[in-house]
C-alpha atoms as a PDB file:
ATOM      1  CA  UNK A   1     -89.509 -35.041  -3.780  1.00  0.00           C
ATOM      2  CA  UNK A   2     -86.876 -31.856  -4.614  1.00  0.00           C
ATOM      3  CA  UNK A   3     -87.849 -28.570  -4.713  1.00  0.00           C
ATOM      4  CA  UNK A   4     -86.004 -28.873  -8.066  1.00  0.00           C
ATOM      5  CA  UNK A   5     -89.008 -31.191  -9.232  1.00  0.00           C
ATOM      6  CA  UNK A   6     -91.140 -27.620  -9.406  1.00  0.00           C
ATOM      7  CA  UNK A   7     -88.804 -25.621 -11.559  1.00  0.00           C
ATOM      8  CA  UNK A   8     -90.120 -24.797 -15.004  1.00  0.00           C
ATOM      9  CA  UNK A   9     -89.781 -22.048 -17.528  1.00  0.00           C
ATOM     10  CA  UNK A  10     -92.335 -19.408 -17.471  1.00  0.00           C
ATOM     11  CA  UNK A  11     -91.759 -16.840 -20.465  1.00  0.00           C
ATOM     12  CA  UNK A  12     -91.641 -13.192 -19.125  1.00  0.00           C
ATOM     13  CA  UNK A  13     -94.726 -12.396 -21.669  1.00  0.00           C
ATOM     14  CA  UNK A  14     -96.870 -14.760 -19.815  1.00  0.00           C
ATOM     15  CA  UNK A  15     -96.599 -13.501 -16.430  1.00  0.00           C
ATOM     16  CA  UNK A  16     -99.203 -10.437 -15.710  1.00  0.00           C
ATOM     17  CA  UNK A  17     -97.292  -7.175 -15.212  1.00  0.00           C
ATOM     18  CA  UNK A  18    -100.877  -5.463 -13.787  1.00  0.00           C
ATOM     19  CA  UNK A  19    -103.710  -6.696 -11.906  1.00  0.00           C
ATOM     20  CA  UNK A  20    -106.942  -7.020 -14.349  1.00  0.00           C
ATOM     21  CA  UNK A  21    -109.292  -4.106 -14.033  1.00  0.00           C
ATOM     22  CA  UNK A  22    -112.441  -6.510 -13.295  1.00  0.00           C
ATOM     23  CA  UNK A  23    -111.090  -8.486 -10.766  1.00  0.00           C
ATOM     24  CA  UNK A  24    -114.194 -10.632 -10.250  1.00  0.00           C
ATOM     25  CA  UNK A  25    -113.909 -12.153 -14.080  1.00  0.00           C
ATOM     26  CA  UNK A  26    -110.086 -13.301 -14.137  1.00  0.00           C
ATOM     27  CA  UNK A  27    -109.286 -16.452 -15.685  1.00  0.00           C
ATOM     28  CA  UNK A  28    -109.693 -19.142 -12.957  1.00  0.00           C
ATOM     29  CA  UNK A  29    -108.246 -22.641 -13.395  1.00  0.00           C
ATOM     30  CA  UNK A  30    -110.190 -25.695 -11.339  1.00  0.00           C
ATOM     31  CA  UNK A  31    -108.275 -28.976 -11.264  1.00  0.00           C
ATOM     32  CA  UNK A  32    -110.591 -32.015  -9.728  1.00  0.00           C
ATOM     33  CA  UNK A  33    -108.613 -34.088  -8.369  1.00  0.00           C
ATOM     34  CA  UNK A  34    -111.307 -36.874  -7.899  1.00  0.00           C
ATOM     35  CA  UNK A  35    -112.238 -37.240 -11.906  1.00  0.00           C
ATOM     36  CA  UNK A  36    -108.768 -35.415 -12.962  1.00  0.00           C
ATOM     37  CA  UNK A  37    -109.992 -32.810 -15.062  1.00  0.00           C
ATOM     38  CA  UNK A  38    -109.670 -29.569 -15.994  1.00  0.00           C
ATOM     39  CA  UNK A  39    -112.172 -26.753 -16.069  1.00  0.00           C
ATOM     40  CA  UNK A  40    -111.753 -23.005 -16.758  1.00  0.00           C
ATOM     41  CA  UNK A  41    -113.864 -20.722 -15.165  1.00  0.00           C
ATOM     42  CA  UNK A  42    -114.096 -17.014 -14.034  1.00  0.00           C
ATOM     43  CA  UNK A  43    -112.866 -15.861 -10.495  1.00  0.00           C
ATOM     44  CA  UNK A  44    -116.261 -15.204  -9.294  1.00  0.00           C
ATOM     45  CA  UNK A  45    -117.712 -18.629 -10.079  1.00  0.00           C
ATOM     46  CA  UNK A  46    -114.570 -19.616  -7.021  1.00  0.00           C
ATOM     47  CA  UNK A  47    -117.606 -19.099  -4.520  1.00  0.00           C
ATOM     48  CA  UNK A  48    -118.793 -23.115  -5.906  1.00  0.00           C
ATOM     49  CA  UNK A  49    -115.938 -24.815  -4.799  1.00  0.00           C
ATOM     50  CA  UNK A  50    -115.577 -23.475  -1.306  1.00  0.00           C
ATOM     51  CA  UNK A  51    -116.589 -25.211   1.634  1.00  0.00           C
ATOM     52  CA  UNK A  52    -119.693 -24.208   3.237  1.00  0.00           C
ATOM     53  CA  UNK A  53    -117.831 -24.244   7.128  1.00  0.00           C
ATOM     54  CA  UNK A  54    -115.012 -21.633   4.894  1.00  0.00           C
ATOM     55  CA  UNK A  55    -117.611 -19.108   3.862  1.00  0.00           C
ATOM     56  CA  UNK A  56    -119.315 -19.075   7.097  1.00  0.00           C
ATOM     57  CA  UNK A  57    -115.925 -17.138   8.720  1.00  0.00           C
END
């Protein structure tokens, strides 16, 4: 594997030029690797997909 392999084109619109005023209900993105899907969720629902040993800390 290059570090080439992870170039892509990102169009300068796309990229967020300020950080979103209610933090807590960003876009988030969850990929499962064990049933490879996709699921789009808000940043605050991150929380379900942490480890219970992480949160603990």
């Amino acid at each position: 594997m290059k570090v080439s392999d992870f170039n892509y084109d990102l169009p300068q619109e796309l990229i967020a030029q300020h950080p979103y005023d209610k933090r807590d209900e960003a876009r988030l993105m969850v990929l499962n690797k064990e049933n490879q899907t996709i699921e789009h969720k808000i940043f605050k629902d991150v929380i379900q997909y942490l480890r219970r040993s992480a949160i603990a800390l």
